[in-house]
N, C-alpha and C. Protein backbone atom coordinates (compact mmCIF):
# COMPACT_ATOMS: atom_id res chain seq x y z
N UNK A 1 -14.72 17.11 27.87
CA UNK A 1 -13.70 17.98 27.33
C UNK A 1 -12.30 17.37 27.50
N UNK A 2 -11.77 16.52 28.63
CA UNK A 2 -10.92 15.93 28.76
C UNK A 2 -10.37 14.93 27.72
N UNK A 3 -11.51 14.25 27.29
CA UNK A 3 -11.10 13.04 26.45
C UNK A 3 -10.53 13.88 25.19
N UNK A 4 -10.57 15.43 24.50
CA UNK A 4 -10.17 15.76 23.31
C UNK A 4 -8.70 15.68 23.63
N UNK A 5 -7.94 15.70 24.87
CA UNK A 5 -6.56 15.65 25.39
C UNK A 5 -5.96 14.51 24.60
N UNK A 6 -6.87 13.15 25.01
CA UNK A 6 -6.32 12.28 24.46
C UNK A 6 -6.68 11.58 23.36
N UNK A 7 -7.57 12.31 22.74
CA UNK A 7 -7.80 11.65 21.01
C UNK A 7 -7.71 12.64 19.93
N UNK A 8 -7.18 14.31 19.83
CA UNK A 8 -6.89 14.49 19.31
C UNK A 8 -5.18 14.16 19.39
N UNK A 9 -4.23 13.89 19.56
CA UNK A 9 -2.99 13.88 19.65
C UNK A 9 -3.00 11.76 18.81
N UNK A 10 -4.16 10.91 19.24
CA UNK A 10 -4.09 10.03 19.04
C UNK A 10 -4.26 10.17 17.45
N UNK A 11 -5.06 10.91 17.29
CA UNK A 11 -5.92 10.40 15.91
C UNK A 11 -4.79 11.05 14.90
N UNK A 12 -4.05 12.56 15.53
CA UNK A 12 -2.94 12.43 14.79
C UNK A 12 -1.73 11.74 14.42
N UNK A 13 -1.63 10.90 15.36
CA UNK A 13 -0.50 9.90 15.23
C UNK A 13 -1.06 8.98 14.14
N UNK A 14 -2.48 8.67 14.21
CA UNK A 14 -2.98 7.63 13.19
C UNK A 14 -2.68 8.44 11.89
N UNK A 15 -3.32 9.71 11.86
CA UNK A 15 -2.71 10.05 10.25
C UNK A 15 -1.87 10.27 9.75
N UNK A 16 -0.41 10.41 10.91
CA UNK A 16 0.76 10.67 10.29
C UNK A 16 1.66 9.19 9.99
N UNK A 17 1.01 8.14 10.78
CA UNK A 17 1.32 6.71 10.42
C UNK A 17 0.67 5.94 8.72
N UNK A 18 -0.49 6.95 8.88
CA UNK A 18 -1.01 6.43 7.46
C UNK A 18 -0.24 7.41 6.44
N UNK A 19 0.31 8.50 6.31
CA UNK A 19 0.85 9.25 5.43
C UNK A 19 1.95 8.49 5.54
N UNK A 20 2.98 8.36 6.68
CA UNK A 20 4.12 7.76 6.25
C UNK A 20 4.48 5.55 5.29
N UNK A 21 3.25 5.20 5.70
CA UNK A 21 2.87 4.17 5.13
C UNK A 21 2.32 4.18 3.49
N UNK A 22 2.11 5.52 3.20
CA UNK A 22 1.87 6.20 1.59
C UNK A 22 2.76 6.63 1.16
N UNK A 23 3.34 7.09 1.87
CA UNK A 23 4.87 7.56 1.26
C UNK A 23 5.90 6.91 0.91
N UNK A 24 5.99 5.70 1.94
CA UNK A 24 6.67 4.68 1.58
C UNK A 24 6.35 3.96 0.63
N UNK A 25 5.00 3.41 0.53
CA UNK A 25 4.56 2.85 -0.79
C UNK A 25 4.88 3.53 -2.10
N UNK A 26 4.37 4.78 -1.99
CA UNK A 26 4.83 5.09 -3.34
C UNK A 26 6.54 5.48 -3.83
N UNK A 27 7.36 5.49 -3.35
CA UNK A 27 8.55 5.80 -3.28
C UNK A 27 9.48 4.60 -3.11
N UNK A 28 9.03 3.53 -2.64
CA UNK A 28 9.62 2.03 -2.88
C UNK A 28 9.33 1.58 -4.20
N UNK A 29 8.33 1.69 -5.04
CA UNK A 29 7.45 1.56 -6.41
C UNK A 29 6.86 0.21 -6.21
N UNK A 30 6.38 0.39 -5.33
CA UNK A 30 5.04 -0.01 -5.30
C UNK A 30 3.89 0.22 -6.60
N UNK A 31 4.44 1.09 -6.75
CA UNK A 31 2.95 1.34 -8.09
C UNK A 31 3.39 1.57 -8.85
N UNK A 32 5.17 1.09 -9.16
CA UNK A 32 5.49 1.67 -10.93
C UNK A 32 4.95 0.69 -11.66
N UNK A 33 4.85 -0.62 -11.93
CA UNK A 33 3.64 -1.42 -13.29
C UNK A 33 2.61 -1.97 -12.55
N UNK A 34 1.49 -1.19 -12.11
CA UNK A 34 0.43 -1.46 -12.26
C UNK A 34 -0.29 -2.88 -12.82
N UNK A 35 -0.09 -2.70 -14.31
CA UNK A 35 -0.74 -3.01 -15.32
C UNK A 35 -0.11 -4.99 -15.70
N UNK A 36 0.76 -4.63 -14.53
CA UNK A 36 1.68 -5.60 -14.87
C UNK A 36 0.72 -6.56 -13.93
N UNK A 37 0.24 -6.47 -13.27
CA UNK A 37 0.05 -8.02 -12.20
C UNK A 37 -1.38 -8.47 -13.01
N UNK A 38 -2.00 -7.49 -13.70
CA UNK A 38 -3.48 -7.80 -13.95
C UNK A 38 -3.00 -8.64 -15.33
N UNK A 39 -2.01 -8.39 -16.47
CA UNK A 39 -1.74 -9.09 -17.40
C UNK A 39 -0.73 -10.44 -17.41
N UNK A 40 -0.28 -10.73 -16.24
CA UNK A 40 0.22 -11.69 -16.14
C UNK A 40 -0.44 -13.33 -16.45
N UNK A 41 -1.88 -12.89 -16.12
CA UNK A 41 -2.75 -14.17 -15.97
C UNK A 41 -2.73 -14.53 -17.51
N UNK A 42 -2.27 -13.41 -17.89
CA UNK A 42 -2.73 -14.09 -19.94
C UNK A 42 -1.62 -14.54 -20.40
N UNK A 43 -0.50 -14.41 -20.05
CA UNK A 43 0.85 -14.66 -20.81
C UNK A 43 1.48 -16.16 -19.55
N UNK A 44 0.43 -16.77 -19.35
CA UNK A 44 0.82 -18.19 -18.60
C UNK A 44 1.72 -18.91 -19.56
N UNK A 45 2.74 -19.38 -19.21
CA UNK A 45 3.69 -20.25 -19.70
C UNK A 45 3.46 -21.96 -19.16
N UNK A 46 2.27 -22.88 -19.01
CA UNK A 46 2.03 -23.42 -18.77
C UNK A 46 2.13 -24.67 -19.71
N UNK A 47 3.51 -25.48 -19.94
CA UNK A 47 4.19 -26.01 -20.73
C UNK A 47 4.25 -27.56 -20.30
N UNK A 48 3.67 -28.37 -20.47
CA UNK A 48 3.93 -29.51 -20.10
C UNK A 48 5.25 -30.13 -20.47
N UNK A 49 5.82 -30.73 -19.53
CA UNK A 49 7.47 -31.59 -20.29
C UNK A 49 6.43 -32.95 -20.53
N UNK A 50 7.43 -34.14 -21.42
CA UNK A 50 7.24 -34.91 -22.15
C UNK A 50 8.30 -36.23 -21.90
């Protein structure tokens, strides 16, 4: 019964570290273009000089 002393208070710190690590991500934009890193590989500018 003792150990719930010290792992519920722990395990909340873990989820309020993972919420604030989501929050930040999404609010820095982190995820405003998506779409952007997966289409990069096609529009290579791979130009030899001469």
């Amino acid at each position: 019964m003792e150990i719930l002393y010290l792992l519920l208070p722990l395990s909340l710190a873990i989820v309020a570290m993972i919420g604030a690590v989501l929050w930040w991500a999404v609010f820095s934009g982190q995820y405003d273009d998506a779409e952007q890193a997966g289409l990069s590989i096609l529009h290579d500018d791979d130009h030899t000089v001469s």
